[in-house]
Protein backbone atom coordinates (compact mmCIF):
# COMPACT_ATOMS: atom_id res chain seq x y z
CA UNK A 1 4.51 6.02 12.50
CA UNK A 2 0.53 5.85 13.57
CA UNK A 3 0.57 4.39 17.52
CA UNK A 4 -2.99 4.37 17.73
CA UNK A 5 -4.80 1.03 18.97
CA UNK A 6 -6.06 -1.35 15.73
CA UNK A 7 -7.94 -3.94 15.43
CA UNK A 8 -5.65 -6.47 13.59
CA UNK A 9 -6.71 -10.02 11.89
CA UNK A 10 -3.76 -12.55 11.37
CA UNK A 11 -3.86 -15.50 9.91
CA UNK A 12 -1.42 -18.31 9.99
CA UNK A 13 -1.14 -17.04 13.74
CA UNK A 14 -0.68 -20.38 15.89
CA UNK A 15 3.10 -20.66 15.53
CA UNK A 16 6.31 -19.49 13.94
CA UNK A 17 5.91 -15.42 12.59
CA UNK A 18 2.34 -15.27 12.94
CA UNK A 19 2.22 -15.78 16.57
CA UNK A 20 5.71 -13.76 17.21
CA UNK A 21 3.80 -10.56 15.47
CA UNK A 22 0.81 -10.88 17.65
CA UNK A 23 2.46 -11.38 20.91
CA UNK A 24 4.56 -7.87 20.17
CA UNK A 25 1.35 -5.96 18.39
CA UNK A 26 -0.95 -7.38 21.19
CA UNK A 27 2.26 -5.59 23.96
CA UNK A 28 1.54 -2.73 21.93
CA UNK A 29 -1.80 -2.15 22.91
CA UNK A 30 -3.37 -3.49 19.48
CA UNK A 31 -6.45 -5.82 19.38
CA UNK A 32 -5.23 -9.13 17.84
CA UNK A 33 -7.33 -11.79 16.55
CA UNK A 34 -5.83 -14.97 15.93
CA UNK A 35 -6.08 -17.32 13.03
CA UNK A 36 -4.52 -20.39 12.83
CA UNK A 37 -4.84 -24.38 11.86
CA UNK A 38 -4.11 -26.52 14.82
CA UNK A 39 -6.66 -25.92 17.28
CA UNK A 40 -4.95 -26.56 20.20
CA UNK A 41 -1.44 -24.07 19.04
CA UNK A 42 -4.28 -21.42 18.01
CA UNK A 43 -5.44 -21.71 21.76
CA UNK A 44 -2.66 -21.66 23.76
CA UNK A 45 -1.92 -18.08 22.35
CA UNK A 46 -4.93 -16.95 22.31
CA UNK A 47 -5.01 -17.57 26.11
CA UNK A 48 -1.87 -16.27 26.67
CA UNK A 49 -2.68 -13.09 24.60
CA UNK A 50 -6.74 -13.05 26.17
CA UNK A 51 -7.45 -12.40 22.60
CA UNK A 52 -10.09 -13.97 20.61
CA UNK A 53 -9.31 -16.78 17.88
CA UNK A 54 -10.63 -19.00 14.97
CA UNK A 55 -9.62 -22.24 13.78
CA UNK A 56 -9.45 -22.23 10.05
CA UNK A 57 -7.54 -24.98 7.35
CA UNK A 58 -6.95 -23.01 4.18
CA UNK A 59 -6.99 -26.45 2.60
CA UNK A 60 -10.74 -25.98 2.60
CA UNK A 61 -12.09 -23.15 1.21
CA UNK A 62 -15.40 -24.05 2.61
CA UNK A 63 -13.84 -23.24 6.18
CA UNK A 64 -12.27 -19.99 4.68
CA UNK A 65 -15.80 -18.84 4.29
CA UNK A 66 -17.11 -19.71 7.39
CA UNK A 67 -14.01 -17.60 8.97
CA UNK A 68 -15.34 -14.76 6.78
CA UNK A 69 -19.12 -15.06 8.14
CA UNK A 70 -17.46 -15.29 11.62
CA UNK A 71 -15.30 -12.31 11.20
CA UNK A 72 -17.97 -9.82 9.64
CA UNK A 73 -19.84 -10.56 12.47
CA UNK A 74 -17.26 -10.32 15.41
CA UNK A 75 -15.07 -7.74 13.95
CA UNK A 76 -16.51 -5.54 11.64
CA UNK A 77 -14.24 -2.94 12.80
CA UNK A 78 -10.98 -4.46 11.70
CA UNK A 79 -8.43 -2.30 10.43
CA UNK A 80 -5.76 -4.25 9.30
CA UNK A 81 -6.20 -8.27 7.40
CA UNK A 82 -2.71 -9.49 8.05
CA UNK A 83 -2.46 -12.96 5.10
CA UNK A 84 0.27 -14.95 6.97
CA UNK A 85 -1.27 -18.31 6.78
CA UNK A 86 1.47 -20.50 3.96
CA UNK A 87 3.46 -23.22 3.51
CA UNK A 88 5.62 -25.17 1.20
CA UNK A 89 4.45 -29.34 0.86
CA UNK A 90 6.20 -32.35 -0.73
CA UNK A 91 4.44 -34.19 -3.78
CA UNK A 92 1.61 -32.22 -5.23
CA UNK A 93 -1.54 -32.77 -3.83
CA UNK A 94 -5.28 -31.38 -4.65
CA UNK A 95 -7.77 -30.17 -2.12
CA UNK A 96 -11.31 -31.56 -1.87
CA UNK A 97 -11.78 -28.04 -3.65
CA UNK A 98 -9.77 -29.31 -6.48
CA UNK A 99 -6.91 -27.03 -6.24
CA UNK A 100 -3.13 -27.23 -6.43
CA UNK A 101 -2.89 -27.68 -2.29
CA UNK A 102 0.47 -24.87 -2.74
CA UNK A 103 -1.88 -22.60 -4.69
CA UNK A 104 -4.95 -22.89 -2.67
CA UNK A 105 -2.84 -22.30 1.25
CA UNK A 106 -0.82 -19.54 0.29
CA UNK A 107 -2.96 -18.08 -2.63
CA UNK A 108 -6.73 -18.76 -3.09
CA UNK A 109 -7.57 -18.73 0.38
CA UNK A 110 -5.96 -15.17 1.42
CA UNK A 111 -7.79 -14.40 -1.84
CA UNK A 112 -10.85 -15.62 -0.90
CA UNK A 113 -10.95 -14.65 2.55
CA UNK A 114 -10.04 -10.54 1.84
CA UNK A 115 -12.74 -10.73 -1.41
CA UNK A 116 -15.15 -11.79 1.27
CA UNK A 117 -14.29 -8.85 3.72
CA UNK A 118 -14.08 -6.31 0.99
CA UNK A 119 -17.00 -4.06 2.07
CA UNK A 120 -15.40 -3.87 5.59
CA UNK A 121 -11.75 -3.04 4.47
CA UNK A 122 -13.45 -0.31 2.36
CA UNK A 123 -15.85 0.80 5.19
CA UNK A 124 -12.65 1.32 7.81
CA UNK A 125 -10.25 2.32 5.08
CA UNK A 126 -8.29 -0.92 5.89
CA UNK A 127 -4.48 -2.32 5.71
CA UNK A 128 -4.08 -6.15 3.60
CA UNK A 129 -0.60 -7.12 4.17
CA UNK A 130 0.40 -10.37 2.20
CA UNK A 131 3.64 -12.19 3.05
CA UNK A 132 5.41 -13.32 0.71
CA UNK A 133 8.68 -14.33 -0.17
CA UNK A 134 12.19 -13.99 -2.22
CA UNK A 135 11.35 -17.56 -3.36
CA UNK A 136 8.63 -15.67 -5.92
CA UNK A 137 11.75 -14.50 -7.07
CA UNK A 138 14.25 -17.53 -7.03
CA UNK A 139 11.32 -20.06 -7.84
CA UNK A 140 8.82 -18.34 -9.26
CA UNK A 141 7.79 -18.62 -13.32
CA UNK A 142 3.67 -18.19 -13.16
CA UNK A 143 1.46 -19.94 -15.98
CA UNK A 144 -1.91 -18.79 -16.39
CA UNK A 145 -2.61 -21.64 -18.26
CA UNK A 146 -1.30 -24.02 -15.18
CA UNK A 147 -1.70 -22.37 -12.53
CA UNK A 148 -1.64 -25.93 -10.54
CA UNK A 149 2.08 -26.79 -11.68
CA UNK A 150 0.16 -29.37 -12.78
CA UNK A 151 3.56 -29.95 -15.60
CA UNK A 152 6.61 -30.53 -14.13
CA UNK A 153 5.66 -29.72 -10.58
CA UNK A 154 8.27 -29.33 -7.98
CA UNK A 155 7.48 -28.30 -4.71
CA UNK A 156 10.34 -25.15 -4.51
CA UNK A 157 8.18 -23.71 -7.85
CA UNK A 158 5.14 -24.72 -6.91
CA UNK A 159 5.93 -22.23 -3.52
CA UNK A 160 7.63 -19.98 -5.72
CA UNK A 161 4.72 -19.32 -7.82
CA UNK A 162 2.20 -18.89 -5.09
CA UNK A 163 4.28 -16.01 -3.37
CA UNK A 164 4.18 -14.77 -6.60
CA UNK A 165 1.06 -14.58 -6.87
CA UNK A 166 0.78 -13.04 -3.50
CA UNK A 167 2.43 -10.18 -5.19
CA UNK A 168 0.55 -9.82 -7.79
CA UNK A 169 -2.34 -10.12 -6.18
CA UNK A 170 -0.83 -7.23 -3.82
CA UNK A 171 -0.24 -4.76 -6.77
CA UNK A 172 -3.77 -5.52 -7.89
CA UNK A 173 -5.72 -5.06 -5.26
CA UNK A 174 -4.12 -1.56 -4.61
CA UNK A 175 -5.21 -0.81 -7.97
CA UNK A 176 -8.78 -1.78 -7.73
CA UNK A 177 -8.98 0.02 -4.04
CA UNK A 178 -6.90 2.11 -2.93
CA UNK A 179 -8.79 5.01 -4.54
CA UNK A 180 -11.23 3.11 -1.93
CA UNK A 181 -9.10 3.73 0.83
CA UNK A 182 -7.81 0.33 0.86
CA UNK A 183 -3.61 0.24 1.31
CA UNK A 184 -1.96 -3.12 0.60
CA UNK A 185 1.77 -4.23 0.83
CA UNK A 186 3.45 -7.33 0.04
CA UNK A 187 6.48 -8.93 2.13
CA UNK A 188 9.64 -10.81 2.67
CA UNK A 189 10.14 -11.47 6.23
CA UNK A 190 13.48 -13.20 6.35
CA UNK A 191 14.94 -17.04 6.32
CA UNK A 192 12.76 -17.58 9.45
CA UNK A 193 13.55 -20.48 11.69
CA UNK A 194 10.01 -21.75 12.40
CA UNK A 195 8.30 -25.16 11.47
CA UNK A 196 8.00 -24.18 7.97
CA UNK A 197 8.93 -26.97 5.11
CA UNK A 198 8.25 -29.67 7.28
CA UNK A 199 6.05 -31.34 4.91
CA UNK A 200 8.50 -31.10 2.15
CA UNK A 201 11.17 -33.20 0.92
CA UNK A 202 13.08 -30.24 -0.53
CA UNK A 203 15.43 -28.32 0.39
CA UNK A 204 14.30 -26.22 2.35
CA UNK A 205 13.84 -28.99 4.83
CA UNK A 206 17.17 -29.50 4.84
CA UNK A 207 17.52 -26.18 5.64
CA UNK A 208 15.13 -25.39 8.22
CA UNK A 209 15.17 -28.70 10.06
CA UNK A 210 18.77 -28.98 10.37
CA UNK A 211 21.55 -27.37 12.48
CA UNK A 212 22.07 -25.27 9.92
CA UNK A 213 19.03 -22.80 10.81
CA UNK A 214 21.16 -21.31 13.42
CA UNK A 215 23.72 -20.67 10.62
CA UNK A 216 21.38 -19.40 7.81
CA UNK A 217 17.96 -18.68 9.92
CA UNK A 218 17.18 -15.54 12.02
CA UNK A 219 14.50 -15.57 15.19
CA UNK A 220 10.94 -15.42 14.66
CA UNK A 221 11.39 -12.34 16.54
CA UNK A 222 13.32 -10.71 14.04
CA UNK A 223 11.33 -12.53 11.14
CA UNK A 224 8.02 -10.52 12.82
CA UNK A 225 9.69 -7.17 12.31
CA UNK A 226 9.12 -6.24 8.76
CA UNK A 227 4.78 -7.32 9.45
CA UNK A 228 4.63 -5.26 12.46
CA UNK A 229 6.56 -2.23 10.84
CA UNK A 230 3.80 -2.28 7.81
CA UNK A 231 0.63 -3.20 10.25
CA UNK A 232 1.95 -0.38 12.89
CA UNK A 233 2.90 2.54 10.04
CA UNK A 234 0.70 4.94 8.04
CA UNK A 235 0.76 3.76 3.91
CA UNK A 236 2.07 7.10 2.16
CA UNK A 237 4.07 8.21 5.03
CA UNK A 238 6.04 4.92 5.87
CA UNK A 239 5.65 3.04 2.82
CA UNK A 240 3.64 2.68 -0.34
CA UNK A 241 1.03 1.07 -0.95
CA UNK A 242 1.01 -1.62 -3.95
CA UNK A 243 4.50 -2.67 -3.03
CA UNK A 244 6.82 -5.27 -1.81
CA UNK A 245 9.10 -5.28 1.08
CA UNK A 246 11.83 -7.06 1.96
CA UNK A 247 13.49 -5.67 5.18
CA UNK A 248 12.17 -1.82 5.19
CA UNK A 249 12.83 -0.93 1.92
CA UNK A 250 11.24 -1.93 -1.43
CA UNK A 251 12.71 -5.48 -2.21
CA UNK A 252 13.48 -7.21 -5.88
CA UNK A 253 10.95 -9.21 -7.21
CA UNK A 254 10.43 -11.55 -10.38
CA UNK A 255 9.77 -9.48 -13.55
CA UNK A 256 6.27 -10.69 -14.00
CA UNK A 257 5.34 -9.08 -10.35
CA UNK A 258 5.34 -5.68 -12.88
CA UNK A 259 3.02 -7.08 -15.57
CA UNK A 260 -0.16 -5.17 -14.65
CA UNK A 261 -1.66 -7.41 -17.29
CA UNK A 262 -0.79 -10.63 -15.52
CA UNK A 263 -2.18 -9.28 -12.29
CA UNK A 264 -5.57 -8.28 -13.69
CA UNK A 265 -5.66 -11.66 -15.00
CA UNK A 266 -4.56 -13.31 -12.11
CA UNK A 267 -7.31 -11.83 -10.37
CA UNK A 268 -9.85 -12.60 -12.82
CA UNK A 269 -8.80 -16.47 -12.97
CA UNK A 270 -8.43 -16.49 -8.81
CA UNK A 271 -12.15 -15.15 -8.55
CA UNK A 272 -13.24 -17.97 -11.08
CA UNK A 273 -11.75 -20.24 -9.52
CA UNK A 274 -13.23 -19.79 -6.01
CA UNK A 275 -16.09 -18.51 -6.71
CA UNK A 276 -16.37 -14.62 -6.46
CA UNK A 277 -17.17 -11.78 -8.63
């Protein structure tokens, strides 16, 4: 495993994993820069790290750019883009950006945002880690054609799709870049008891907002360990690029997360959709 100091972006940061893996990669010596909604969450850890921070809603892509600008500017030396920044909601909703709000959180903004910073992941041969989930396998059934769940949405396969997509979009962008010297991984990081699903009528409310997370939930401690593992090792030597991890080994995913076709045309629709080449 590399130990030398990076300069690591996470998103999704405020609360729950996000801030759990930057209070143990900034006690490793690491530079972390914080990412989160709520503005006052973002700031309490980024005063109690001393590390710098943006406030950014993925719910507005116009905002996701505006991190972007920020970022290039502040931190052109990054070295790892950690996408953390998700959620599951209740009845389907559309951004002012016209998106799925599912789609456009855990999808179409990560998207956005590492399109934007491409030239710099390139530049300093760069880590993207994208967390996922099993739900792209339990939920997940992705339509092209409806990307918005737009038919027969649910909330659980609304989710399920997006951290699909995450996936795919994983396996792709290793593809177009790692001969770039981009490395990318995808991940799982556990039944986390955090805040997460408590905008959902689902399940998974039930499940994370019950007494039941301390039957079926592990820490956010533990939940940080599989992103600090990828953003600490060396891709090649501890794991390979393009893939997906649940735990520290390769996890199962959904079949379609191994249809190269669907992941070039993921890509292709994402870009169109929010408006890069």
């Amino acid at each position: 495993m590399r130990m030398d100091t990076r300069k690591i972006v996470i998103t999704g940061a405020s609360d729950g994993i996000g801030a759990a893996a930057a209070r143990r990669l900034a006690s490793s010596g690491h530079d972390v820069v914080l990412v989160g909604r709520s503005p006052a969450k973002t700031i309490a850890i980024a005063h109690e790290l001393d590390a710098p921070s943006y406030v950014c809603d993925f719910a507005e892509l116009a905002q996701v750019r505006e991190l972007a600008t920020k970022l290039r500017t502040d931190h052109a030396d990054l070295d790892v883009l950690i996408n953390n920044a998700g959620g599951i909601f209740g009845a389907r909703q559309e951004t002012a950006d016209g998106h799925e709000l599912t789609l456009q959180v855990n999808h179409l903004a990560p998207f956005l945002l590492t399109n934007l910073l491409l030239d710099l992941l390139r530049a300093n041969e760069a880590t993207v880690l994208n967390t996922s989930s099993v739900a792209n396998r339990l939920f997940g059934n992705l339509d092209l054609d409806d990307l918005g769940n737009a038919t027969d949405y649910t909330a659980r396969a609304a989710y399920g799709d997006a951290k699909l997509a995450n996936i795919l979009f994983t396996r792709e962008l290793h593809r177009r870049e790692h001969a770039n010297g981009i490395a990318t991984a995808a991940l799982h990081p556990g039944n986390v008891a955090t805040n997460f699903a408590s905008e959902t009528n689902s399940l998974m409310r039930f499940i994370y907002h019950t007494p039941l997370r301390r039957l079926l939930l592990v820490s956010t401690e533990r939940g940080s360990d599989n992103t600090v593992w990828l953003a600490e090792g060396a891709p090649g030597v501890d794991w390979i690029s393009g893939s997906y991890y649940d735990g520290r080994s390769i996890g199962r995913v959904h079949p379609q997360a191994d249809d190269a076709h669907l992941a070039e045309e993921l890509w292709l629709r994402s870009a169109e959709l929010v408006g890069v080449r």
